[in-house]
Protein backbone atom coordinates (compact mmCIF):
# COMPACT_ATOMS: atom_id res chain seq x y z
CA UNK A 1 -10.85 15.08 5.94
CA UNK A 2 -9.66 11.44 6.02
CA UNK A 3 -7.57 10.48 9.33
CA UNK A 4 -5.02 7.52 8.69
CA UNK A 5 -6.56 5.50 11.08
CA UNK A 6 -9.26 5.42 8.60
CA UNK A 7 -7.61 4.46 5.46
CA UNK A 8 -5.50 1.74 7.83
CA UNK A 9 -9.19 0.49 9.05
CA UNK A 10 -9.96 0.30 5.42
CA UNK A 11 -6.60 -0.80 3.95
CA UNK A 12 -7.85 -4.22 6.20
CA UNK A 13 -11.62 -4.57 6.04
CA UNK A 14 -12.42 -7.81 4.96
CA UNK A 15 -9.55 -9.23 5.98
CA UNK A 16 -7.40 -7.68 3.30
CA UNK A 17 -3.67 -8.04 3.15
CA UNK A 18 -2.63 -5.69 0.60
CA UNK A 19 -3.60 -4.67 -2.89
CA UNK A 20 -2.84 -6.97 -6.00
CA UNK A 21 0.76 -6.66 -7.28
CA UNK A 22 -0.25 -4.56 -10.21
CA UNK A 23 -2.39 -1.95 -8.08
CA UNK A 24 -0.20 -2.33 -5.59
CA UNK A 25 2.56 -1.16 -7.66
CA UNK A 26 -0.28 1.70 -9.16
CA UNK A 27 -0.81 3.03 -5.76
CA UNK A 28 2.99 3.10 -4.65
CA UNK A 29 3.44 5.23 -8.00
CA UNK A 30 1.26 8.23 -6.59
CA UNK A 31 3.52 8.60 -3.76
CA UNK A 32 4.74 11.64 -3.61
CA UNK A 33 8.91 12.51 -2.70
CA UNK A 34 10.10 9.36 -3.67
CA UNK A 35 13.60 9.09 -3.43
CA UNK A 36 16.74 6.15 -4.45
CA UNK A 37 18.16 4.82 -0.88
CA UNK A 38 21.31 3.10 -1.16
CA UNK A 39 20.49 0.36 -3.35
CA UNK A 40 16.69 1.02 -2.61
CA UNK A 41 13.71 3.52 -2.22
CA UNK A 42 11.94 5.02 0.43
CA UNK A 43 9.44 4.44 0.71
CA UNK A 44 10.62 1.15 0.03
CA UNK A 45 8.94 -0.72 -2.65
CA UNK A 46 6.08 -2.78 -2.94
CA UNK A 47 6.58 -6.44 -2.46
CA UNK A 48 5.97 -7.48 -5.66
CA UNK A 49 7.16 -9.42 -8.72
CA UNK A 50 9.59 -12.00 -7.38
CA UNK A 51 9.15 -10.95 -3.80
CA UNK A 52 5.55 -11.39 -4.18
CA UNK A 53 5.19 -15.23 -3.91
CA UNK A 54 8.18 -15.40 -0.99
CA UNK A 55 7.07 -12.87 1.24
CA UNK A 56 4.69 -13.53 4.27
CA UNK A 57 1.20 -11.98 5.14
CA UNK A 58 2.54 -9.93 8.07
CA UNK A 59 5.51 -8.45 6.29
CA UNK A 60 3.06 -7.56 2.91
CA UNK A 61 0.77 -5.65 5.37
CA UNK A 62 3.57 -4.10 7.25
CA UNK A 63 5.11 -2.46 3.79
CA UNK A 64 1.56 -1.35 2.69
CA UNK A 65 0.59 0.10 5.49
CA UNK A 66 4.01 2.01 5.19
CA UNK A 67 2.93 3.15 2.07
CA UNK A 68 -0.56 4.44 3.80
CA UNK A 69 1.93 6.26 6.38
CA UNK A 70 4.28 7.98 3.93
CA UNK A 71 1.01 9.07 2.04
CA UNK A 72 -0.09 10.60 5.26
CA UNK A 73 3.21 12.60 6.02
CA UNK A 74 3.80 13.60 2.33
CA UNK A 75 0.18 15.09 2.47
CA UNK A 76 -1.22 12.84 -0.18
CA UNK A 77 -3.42 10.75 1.94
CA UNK A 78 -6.94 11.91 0.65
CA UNK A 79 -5.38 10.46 -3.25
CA UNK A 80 -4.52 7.47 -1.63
CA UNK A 81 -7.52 6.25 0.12
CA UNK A 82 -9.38 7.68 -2.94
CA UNK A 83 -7.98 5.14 -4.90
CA UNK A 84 -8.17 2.64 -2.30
CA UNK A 85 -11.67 2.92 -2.28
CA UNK A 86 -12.23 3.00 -5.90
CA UNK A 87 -10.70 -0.69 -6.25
CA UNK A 88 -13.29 -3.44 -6.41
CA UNK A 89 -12.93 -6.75 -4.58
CA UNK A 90 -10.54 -9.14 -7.12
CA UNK A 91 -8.13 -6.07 -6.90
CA UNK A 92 -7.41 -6.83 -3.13
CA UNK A 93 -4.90 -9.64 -1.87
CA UNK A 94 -6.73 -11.15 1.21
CA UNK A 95 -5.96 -13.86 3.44
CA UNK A 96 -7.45 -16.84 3.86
């Protein structure tokens, strides 16, 4: 069984930021109990699309890494990092 500080250890090997927008997007999809929040979601959404090119390093890791954590409490964790792992290199967003 996958711990979360596993997938987080893996969510930054290689000094990765986040996945690409459109994976990014993929992997928020699988998360289960999604629910409308106001004007928003919650989880919230991935920073992507517009947000994509205005949004700092620290903030896109922050929001993915919230994504690992709701995946973790809504017992979908092991689909996650499945996924995760089963992206090759181009797919991930990494800083420079």
């Amino acid at each position: 069984m996958i711990t979360v500080d596993e997938v987080l250890k893996e969510a930054v090997r290689d000094g990765r930021i986040c996945p690409q927008p459109t994976n990014w997007n993929e992997l928020w999809e699988m998360l289960p109990d999604k629910k409308r929040k106001g004007n928003g979601w919650e989880p919230s959404l991935p920073l992507i699309l517009a947000a994509w090119y205005d949004t700092p390093h620290m903030i896109k890791i922050m929001r993915f890494h919230e994504h690992i954590r709701w995946a973790e409490d809504h017992g979908a964790l092991e689909k996650v990092y499945d996924y995760m792992i089963g992206l090759k290199p181009e797919d991930w967003y990494c800083g420079n």
